[in-house]
Protein backbone atom coordinates (compact mmCIF):
# COMPACT_ATOMS: atom_id res chain seq x y z
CA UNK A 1 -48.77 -68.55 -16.69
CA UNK A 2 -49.02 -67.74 -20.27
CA UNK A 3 -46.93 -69.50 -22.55
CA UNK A 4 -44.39 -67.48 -24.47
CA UNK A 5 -45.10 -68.33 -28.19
CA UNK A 6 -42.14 -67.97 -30.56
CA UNK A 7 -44.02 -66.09 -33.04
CA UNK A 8 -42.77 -64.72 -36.35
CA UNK A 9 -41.65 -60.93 -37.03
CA UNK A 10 -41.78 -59.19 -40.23
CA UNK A 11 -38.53 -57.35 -41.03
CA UNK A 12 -36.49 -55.37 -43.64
CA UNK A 13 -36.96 -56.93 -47.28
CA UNK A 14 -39.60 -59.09 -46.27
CA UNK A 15 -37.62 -61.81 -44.56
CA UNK A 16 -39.43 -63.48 -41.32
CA UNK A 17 -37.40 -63.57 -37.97
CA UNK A 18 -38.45 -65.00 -34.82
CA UNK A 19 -40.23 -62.37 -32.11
CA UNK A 20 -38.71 -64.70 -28.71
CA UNK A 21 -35.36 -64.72 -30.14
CA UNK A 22 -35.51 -61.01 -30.75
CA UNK A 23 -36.26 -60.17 -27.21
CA UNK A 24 -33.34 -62.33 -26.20
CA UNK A 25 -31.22 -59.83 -27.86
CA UNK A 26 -32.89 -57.05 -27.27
CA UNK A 27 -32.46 -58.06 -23.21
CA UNK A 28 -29.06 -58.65 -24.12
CA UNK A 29 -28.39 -55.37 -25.54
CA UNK A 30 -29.67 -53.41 -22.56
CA UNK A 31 -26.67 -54.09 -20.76
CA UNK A 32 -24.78 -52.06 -23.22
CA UNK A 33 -23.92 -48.51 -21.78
CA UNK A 34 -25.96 -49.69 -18.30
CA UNK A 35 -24.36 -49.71 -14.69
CA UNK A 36 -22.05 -53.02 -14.74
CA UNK A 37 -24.50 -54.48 -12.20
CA UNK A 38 -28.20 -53.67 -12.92
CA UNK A 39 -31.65 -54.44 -10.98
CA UNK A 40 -34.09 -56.44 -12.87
CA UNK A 41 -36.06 -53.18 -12.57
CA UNK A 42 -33.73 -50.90 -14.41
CA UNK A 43 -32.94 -53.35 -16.98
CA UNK A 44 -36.50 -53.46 -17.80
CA UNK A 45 -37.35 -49.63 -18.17
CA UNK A 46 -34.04 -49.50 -19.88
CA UNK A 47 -35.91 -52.71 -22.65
CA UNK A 48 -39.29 -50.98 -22.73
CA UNK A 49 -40.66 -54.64 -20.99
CA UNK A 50 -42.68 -55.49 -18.15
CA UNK A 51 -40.10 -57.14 -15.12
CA UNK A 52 -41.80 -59.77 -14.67
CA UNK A 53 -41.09 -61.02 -18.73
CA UNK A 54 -37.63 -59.68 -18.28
CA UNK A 55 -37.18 -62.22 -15.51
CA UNK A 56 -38.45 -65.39 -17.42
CA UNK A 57 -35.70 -64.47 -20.04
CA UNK A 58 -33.07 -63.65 -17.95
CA UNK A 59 -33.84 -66.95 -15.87
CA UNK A 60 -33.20 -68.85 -19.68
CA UNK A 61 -30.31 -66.61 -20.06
CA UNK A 62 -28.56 -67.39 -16.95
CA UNK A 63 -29.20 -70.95 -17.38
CA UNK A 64 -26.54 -70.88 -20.82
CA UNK A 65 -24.45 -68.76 -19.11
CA UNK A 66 -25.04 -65.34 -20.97
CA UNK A 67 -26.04 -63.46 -17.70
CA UNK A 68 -25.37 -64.46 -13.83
CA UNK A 69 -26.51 -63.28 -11.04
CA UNK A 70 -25.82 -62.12 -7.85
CA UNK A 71 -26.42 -64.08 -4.55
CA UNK A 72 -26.42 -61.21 -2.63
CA UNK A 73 -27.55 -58.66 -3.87
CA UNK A 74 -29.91 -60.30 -6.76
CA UNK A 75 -28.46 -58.02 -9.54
CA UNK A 76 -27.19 -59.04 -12.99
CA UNK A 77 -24.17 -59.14 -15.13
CA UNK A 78 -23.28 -60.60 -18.32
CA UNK A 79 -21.80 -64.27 -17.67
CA UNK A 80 -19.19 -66.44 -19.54
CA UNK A 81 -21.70 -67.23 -22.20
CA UNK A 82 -21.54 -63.18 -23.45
CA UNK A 83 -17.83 -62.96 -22.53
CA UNK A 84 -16.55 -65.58 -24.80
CA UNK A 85 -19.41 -64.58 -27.77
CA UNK A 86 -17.53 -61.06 -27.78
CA UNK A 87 -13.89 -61.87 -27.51
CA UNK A 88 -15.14 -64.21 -31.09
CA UNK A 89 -16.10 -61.47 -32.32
CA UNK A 90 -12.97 -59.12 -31.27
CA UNK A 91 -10.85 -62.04 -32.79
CA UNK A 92 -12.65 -62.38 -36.12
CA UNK A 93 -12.07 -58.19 -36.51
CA UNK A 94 -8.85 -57.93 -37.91
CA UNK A 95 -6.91 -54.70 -38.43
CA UNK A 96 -6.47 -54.88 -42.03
CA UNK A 97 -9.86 -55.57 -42.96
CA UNK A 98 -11.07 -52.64 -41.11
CA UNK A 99 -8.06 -50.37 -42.43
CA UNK A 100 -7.79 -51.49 -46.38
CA UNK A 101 -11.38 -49.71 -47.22
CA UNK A 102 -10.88 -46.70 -44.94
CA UNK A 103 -7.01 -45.72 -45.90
CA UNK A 104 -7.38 -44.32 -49.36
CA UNK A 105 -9.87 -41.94 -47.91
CA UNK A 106 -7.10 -41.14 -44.56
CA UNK A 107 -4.40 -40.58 -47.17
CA UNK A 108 -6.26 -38.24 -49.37
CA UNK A 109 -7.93 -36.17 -46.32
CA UNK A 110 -3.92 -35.92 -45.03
CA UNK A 111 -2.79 -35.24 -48.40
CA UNK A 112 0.25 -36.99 -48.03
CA UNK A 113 1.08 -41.08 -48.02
CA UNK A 114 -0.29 -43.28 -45.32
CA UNK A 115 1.14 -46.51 -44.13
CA UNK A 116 -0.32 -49.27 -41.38
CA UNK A 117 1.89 -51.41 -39.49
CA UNK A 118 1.41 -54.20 -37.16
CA UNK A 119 3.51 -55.74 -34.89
CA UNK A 120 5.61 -58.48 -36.43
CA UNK A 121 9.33 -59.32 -34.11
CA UNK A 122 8.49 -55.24 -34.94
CA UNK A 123 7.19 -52.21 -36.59
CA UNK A 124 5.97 -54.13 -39.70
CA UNK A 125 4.67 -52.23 -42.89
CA UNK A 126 1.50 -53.91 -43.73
CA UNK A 127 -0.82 -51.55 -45.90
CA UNK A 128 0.34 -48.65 -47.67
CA UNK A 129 -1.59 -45.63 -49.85
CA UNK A 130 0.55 -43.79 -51.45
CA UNK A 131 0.25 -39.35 -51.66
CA UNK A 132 2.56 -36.67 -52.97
CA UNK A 133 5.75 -36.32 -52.59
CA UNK A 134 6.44 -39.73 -51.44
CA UNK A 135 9.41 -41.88 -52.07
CA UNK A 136 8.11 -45.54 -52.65
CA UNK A 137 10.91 -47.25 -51.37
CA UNK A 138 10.49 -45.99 -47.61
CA UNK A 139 6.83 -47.77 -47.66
CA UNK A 140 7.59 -51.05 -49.00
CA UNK A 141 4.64 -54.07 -46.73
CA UNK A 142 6.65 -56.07 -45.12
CA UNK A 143 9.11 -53.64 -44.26
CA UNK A 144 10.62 -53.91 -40.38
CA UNK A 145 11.11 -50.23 -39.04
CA UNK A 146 13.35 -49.24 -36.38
CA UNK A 147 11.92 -47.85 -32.91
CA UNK A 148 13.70 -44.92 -32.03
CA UNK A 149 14.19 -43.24 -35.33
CA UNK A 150 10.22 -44.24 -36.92
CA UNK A 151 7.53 -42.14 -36.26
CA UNK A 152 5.99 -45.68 -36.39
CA UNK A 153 8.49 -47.82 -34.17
CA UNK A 154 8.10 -44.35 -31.38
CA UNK A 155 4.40 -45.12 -31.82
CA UNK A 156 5.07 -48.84 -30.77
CA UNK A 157 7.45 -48.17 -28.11
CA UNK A 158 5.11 -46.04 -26.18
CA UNK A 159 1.98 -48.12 -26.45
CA UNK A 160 3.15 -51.52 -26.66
CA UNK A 161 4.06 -53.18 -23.59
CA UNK A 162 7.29 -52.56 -22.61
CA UNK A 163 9.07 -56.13 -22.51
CA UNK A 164 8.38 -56.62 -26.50
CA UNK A 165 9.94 -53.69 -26.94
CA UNK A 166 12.96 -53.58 -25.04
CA UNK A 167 15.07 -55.70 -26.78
CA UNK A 168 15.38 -53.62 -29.73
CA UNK A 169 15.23 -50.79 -27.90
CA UNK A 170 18.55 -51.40 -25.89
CA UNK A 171 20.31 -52.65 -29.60
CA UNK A 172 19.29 -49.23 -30.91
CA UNK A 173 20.51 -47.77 -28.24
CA UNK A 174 24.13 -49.32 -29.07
CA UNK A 175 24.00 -48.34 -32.08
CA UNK A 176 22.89 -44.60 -31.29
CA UNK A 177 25.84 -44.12 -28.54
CA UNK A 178 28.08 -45.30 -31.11
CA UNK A 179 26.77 -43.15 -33.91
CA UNK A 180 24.43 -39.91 -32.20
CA UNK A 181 21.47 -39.17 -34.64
CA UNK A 182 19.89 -35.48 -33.65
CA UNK A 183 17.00 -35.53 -32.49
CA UNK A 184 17.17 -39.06 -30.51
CA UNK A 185 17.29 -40.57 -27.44
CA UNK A 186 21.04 -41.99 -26.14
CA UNK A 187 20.04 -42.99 -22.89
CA UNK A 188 17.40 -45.04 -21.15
CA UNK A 189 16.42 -42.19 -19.75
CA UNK A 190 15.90 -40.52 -22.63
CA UNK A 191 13.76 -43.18 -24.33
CA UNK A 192 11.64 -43.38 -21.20
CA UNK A 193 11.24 -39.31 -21.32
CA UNK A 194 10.48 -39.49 -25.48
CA UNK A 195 7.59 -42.08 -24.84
CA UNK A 196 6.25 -39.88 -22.06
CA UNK A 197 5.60 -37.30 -24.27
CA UNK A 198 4.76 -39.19 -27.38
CA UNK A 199 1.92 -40.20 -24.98
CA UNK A 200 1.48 -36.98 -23.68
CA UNK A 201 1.31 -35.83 -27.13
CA UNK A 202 -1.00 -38.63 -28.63
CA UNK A 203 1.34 -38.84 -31.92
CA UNK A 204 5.07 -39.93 -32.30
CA UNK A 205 7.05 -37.72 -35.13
CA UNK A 206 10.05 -37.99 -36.86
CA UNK A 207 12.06 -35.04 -38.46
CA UNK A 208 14.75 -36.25 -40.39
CA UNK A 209 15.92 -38.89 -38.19
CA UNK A 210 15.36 -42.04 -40.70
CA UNK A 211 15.03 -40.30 -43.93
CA UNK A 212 16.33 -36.70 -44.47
CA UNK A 213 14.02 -36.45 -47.10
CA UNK A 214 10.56 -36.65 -44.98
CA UNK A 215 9.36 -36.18 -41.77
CA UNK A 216 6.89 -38.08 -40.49
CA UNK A 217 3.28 -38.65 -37.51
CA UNK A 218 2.29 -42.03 -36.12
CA UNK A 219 -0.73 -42.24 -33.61
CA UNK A 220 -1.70 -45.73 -32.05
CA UNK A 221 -4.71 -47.82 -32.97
CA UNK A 222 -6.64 -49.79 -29.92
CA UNK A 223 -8.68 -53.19 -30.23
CA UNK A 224 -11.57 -53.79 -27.99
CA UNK A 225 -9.57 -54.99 -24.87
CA UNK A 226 -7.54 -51.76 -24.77
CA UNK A 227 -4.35 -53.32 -26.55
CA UNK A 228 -2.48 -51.70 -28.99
CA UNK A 229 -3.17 -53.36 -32.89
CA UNK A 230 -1.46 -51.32 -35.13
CA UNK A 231 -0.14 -48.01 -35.91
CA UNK A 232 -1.40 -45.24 -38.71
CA UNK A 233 1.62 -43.22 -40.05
CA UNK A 234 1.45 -40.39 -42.57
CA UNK A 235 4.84 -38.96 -44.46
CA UNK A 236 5.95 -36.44 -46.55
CA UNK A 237 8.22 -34.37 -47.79
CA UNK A 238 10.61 -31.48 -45.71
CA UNK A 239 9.09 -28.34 -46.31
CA UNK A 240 5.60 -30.00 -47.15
CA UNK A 241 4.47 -31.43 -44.53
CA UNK A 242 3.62 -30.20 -41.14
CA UNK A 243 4.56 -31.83 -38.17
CA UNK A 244 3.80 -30.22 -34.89
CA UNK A 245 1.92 -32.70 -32.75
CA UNK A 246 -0.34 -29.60 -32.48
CA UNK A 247 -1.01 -28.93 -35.97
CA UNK A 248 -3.90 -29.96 -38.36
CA UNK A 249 -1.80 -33.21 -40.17
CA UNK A 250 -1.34 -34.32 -36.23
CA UNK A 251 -5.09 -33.56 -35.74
CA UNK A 252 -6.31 -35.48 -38.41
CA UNK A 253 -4.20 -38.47 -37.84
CA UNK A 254 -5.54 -38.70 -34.35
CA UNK A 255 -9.11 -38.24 -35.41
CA UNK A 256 -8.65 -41.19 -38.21
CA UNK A 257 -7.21 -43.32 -35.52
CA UNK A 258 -9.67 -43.33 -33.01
CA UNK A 259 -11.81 -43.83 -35.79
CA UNK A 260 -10.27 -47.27 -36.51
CA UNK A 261 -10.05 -47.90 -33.03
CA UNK A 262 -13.37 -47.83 -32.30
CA UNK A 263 -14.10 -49.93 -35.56
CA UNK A 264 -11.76 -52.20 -33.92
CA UNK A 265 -14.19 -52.32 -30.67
CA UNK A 266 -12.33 -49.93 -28.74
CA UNK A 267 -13.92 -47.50 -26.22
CA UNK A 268 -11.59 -44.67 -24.50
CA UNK A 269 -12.35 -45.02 -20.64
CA UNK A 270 -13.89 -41.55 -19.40
């Protein structure tokens, strides 16, 4: 058998890497997008590479625990090796970092201010651009909003799981039996009914109900495992600012948070 040699590659800029290490990753990347079980014949027409050179790397492989393989049915899947190597790298993404750079661009494509919040014992106001018409003092990082009468908090209650959320929940809803604000929920019920359709919807709004001077869209931002990070709001002024869940503002909020989600890792299932 021919002995692999660990030869040098020319790249980008003149810098040297190594060929064998190379075809490690480029095995490694053809389970990307592939059936969650593969042949050794797929995977190599999917890597350009003969099977049987597939084989001697995914025999390495398997031995550090980036790929295992079947018993049965001899067909492979990533092991605990890759697992943990991609939840790093999920970890070491962080919300902020991806949303600082990208937010003064969101906020001038809405045309109105743009907050990010985070989950923090609640709706936390961590990142803030500011548009027109904005009042400054409703955007304040580190700012805790409320749930049921944020577009943000409405964004949280109907992504997040339920059992961080229902604690406030149920003190709001003392407070809103006591004192009714239009527009929001009383009842259990109703709070179940509101998240349905924020969901539905794929935006939470506000029209008055924490501010009479703004109204206000919130769509949720995903990380890589499918768990809600953090929430994009836009606000502005009454009788600026559109906020029908069907309108362009909603439209373009949604677009700009899928677009951090997937910066985040995220992948909507089909």
């Amino acid at each position: 058998m021919k002995k692999e040699v660990a030869a040098k590659t020319d790249t980008e800029g003149g810098k040297q890497g190594v060929q064998a290490a190379e075809t490690v990753l480029r095995i490694l990347i053809g389970f990307i997008d592939s059936e969650p079980m593969p042949m050794l014949k797929k995977l190599a027409e999917k890597v350009d590479m003969h099977p049987a050179k597939v084989h001697r790397y995914l025999v390495s492989l398997t031995r550090a625990g980036f790929v295992e393989q079947d018993s049965e049915t001899s067909r492979y899947r990533l092991g605990p090796s890759a697992i943990r190597l991609g939840l790093s790298a999920l970890s070491a993404i962080d919300s902020i970092l991806v949303a600082r750079p990208l937010l003064y661009g969101i906020s001038l494509e809405l045309g109105h201010a743009t907050i990010l919040a985070m989950w923090n014992d609640g709706p936390t106001i961590v990142l803030k651009e500011l548009g027109p018409g904005f009042i400054s003092a409703t955007a304040r990082e580190g700012a805790v909003l409320p749930i049921l009468t944020s577009a943000t908090g409405r964004s949280f209650g109907a992504w997040m799981p339920w059992n961080r959320v229902e604690p406030l929940v149920k003190a709001e809803l003392v407070k809103l039996r006591a004192n009714p604000i239009e527009g929001c929920p009383s009842s259990m019920a109703g709070v179940e009914s509101l998240f349905a359709e924020i969901r539905e919807q794929g935006v939470a709004r506000v029209t008055g109900q924490l501010s009479s001077s703004f109204h206000a869209l919130s769509a949720p931002i995903f990380d890589g495992s499918g768990e809600l990070a953090s929430v994009i709001c836009t606000l502005g002024a009454v009788g600026s600012f559109n906020s029908d869940p069907s309108g362009a503002t909603a439209m373009t909020l949604r677009a700009a948070a899928q677009t951090l989600s997937r910066a985040l890792g995220y992948r909507a299932a089909n």
